[in-house]
N, C-alpha and C. Protein backbone atom coordinates (compact mmCIF):
# COMPACT_ATOMS: atom_id res chain seq x y z
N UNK A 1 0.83 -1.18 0.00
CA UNK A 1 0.00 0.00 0.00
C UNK A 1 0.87 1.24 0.00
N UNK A 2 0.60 2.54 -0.48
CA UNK A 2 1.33 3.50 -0.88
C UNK A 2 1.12 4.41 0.71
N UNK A 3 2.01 5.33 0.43
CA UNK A 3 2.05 5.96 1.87
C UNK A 3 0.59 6.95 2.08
N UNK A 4 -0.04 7.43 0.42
CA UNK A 4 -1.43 7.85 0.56
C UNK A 4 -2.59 7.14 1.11
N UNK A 5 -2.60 6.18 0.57
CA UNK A 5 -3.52 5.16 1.50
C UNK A 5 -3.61 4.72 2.43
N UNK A 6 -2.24 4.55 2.98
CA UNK A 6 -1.99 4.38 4.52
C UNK A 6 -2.91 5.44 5.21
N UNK A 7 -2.61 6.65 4.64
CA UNK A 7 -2.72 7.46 5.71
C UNK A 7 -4.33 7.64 5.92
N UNK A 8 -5.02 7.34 4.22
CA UNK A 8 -6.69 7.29 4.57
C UNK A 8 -7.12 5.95 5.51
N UNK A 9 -6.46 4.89 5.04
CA UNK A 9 -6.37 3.73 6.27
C UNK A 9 -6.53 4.18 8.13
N UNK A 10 -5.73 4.84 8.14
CA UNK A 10 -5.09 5.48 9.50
C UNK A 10 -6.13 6.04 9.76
N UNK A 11 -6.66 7.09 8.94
CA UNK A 11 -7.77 8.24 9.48
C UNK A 11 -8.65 7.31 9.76
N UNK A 12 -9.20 6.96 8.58
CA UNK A 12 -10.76 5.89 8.72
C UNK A 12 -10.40 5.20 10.14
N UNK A 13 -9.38 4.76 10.36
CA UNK A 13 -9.49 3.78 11.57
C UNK A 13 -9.49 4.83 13.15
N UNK A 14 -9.09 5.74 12.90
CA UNK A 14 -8.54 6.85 13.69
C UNK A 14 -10.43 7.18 14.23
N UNK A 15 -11.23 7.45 13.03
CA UNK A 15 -12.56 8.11 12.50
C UNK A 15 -13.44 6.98 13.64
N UNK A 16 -13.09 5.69 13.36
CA UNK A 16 -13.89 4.70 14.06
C UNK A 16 -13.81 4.19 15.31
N UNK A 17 -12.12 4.25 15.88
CA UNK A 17 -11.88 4.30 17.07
C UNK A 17 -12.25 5.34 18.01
N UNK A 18 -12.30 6.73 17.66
CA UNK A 18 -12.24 7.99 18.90
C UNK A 18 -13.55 8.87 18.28
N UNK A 19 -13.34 8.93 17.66
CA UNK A 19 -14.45 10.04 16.71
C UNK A 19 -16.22 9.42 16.62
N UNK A 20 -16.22 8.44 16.33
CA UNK A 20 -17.22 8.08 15.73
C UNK A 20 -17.71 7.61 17.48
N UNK A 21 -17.44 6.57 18.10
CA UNK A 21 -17.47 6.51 19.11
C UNK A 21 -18.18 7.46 20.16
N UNK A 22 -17.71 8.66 20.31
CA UNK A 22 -18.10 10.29 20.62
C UNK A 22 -18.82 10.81 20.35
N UNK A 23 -19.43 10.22 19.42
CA UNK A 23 -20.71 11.35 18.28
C UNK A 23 -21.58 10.53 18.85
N UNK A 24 -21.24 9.62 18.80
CA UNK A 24 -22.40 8.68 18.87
C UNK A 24 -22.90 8.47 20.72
N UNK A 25 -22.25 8.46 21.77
CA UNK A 25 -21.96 8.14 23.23
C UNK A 25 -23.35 9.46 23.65
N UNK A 26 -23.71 8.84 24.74
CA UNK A 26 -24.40 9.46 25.60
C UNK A 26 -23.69 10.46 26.99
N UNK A 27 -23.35 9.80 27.30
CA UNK A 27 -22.63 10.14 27.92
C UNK A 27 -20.73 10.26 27.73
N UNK A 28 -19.88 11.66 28.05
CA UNK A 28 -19.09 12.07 27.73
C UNK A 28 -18.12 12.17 28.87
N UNK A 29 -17.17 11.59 29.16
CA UNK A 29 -15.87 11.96 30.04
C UNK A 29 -15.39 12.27 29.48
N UNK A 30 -14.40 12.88 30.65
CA UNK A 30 -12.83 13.61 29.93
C UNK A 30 -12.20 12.68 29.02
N UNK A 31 -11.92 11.24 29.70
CA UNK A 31 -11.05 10.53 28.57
C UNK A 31 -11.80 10.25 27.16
N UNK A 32 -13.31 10.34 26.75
CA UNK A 32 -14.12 10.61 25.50
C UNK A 32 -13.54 12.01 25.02
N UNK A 33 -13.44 13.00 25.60
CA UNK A 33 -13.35 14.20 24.94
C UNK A 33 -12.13 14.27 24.45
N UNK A 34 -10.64 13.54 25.21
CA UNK A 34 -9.87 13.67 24.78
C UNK A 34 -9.51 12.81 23.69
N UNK A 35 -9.66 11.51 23.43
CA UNK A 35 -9.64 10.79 22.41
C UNK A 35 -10.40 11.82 20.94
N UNK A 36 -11.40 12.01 21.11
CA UNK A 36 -12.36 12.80 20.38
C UNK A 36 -11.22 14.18 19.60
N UNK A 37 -10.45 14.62 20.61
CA UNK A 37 -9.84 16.03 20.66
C UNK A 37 -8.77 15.43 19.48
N UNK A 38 -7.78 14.24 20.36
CA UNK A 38 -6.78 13.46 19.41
C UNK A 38 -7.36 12.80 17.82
N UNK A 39 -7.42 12.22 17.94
CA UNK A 39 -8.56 12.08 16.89
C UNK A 39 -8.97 13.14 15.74
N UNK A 40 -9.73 13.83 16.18
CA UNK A 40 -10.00 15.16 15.11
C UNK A 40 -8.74 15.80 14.60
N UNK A 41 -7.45 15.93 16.17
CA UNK A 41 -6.40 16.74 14.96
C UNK A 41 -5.84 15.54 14.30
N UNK A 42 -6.01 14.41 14.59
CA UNK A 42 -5.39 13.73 13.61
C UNK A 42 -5.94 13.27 12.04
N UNK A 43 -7.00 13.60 12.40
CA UNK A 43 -7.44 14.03 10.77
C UNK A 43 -7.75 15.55 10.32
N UNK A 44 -7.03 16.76 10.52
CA UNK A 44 -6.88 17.35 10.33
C UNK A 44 -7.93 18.69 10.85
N UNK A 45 -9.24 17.86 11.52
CA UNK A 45 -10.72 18.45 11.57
C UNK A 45 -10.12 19.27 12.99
N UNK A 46 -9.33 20.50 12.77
CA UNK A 46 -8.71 21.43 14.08
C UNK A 46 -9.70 21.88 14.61
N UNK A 47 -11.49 22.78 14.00
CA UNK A 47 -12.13 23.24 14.41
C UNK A 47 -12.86 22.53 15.70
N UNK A 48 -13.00 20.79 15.03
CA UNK A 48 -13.30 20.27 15.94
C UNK A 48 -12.61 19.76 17.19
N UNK A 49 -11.33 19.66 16.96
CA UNK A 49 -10.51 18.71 17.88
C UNK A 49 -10.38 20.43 19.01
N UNK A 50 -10.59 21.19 18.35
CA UNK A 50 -10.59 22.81 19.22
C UNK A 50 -11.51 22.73 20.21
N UNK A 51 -12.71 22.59 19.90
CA UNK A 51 -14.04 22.68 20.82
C UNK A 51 -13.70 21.52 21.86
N UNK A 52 -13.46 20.21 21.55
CA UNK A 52 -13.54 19.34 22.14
C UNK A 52 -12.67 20.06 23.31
N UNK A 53 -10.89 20.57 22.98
CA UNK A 53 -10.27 20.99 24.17
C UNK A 53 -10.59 22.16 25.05
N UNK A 54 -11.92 23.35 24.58
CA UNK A 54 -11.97 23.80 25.40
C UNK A 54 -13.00 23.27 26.08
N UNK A 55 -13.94 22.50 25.70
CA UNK A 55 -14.73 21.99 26.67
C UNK A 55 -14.12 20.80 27.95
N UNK A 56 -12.96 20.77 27.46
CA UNK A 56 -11.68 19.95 28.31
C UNK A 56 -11.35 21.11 29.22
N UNK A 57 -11.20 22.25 28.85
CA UNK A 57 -10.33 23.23 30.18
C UNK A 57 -11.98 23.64 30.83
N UNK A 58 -12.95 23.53 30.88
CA UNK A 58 -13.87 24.07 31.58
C UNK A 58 -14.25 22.87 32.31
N UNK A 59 -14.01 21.61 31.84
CA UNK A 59 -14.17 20.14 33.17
C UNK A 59 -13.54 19.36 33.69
N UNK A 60 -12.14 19.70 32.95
CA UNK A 60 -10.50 19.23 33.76
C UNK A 60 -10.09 20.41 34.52
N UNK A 61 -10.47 21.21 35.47
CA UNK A 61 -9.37 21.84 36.15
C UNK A 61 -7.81 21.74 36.85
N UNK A 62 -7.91 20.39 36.91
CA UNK A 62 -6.74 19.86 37.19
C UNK A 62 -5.55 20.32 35.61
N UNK A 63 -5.79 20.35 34.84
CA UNK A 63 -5.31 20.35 33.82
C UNK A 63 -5.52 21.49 32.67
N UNK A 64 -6.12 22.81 33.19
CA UNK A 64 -6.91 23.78 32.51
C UNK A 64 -5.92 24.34 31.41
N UNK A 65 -4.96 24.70 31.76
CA UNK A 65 -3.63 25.26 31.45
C UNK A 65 -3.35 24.60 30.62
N UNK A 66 -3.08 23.13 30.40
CA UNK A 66 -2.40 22.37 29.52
C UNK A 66 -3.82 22.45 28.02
N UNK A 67 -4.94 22.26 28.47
CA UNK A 67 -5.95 21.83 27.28
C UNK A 67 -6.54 23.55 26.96
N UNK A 68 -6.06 24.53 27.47
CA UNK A 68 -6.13 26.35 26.77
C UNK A 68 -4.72 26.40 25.83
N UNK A 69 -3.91 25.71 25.83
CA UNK A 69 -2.83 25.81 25.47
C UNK A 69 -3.01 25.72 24.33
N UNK A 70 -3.28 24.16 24.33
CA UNK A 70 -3.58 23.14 22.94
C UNK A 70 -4.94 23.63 22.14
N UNK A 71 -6.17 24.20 22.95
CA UNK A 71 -6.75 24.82 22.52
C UNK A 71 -6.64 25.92 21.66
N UNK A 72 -5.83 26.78 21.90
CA UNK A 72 -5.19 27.69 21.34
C UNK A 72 -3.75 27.49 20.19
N UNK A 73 -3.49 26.28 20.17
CA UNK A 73 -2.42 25.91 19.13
C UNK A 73 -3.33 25.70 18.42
N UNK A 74 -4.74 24.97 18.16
CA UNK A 74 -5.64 24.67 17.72
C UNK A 74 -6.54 25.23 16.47
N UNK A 75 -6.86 26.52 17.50
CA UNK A 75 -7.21 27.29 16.60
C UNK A 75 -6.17 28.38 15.98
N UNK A 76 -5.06 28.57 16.02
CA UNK A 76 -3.96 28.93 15.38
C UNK A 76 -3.96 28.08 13.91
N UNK A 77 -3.93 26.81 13.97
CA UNK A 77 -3.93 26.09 12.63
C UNK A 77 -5.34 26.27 11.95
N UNK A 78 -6.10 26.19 12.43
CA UNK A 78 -7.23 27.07 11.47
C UNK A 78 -7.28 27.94 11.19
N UNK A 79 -6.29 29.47 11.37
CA UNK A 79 -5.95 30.42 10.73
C UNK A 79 -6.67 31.45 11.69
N UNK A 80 -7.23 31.18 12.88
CA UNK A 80 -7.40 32.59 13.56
C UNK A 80 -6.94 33.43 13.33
N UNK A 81 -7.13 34.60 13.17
CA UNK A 81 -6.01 35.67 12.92
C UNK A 81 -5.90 36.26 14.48
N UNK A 82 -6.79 35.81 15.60
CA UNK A 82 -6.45 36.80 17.15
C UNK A 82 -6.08 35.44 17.83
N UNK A 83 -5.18 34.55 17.28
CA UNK A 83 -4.98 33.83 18.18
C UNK A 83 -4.03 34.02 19.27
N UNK A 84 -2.97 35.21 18.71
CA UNK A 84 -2.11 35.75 19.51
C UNK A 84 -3.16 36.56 21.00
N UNK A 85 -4.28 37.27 20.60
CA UNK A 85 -4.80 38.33 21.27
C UNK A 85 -5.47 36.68 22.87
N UNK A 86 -5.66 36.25 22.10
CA UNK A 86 -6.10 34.97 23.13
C UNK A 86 -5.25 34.05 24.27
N UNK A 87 -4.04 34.18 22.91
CA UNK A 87 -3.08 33.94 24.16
C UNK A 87 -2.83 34.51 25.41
N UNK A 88 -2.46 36.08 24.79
CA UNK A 88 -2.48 36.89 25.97
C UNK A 88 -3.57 37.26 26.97
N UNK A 89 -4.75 36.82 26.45
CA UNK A 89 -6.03 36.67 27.70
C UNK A 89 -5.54 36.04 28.90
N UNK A 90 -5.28 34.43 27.94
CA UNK A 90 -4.99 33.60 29.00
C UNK A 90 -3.38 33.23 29.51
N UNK A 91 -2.91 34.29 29.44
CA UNK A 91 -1.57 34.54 29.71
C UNK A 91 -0.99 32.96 29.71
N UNK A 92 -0.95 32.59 28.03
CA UNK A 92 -0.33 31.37 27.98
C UNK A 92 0.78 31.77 26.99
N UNK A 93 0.91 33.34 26.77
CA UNK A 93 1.66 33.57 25.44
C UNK A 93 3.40 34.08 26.49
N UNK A 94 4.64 33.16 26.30
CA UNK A 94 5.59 33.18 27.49
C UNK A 94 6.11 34.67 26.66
N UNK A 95 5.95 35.24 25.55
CA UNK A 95 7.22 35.88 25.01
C UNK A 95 6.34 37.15 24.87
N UNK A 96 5.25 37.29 25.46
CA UNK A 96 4.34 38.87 25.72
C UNK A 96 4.08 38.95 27.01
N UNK A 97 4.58 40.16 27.80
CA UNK A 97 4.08 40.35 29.20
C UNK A 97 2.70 40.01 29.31
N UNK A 98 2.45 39.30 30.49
CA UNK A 98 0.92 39.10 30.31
C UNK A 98 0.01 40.53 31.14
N UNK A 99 -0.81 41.13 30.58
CA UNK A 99 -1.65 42.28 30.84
C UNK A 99 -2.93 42.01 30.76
N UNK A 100 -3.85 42.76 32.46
CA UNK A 100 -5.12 42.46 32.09
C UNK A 100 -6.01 42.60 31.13
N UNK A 101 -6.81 41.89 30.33
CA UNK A 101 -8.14 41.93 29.61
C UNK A 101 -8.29 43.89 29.21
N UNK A 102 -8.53 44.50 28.13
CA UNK A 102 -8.77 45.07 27.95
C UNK A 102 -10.66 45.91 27.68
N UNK A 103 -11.07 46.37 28.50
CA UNK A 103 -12.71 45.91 28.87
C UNK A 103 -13.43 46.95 27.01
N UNK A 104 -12.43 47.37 26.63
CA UNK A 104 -13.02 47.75 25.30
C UNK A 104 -12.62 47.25 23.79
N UNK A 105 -11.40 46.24 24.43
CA UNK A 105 -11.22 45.29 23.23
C UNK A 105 -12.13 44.05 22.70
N UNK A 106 -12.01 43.83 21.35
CA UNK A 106 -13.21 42.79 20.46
C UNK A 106 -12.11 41.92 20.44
N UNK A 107 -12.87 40.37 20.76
CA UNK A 107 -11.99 39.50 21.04
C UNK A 107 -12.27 38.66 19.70
């Protein structure tokens, strides 16, 4: 098999293990959302594998920081153009002083 097909191989199986699974479930844990999250970027679907992680930093607190992060790498590859301005919300951006929220800036 060629390395193109592999990789639709991979997804489809990727699609049926974490993804499909998720859509389909009634009920949702963290370890569903995160498979779901992995999964989507691994087929490229960032918008989705995005949502999945912030709905990860609003029910993992243990871990909020790590899944705003990835959240935010996230939607960077979908071409946000304020993904920088988000960073600095959530003062996850190390190479901009972090400064409070601006109460008349459009986010």
């Amino acid at each position: 098999m060629g390395s193109a097909q592999t990789s639709v191989v991979e997804k489809l199986k990727i699609c049926l293990e974490k993804v499909e699974p998720f859509v389909g479930g009634k009920e949702r844990t963290k370890e569903d959302f995160v498979a779901f999250a992995k999964g989507c970027e691994a087929m490229s679907l960032y918008p989705f594998a995005a949502h999945a992680r912030w709905k990860l930093a609003m029910m993992d607190s243990d871990r909020m920081r790590e899944h705003l992060k990835k959240f935010l790498d996230l939607i960077e590859k979908c071409g946000c153009e304020d993904s920088a301005f988000f960073r600095r919300q959530f003062q996850l951006d190390e190479s901009a002083p972090a400064k409070p929220p601006d109460a008349g800036a459009r986010p």
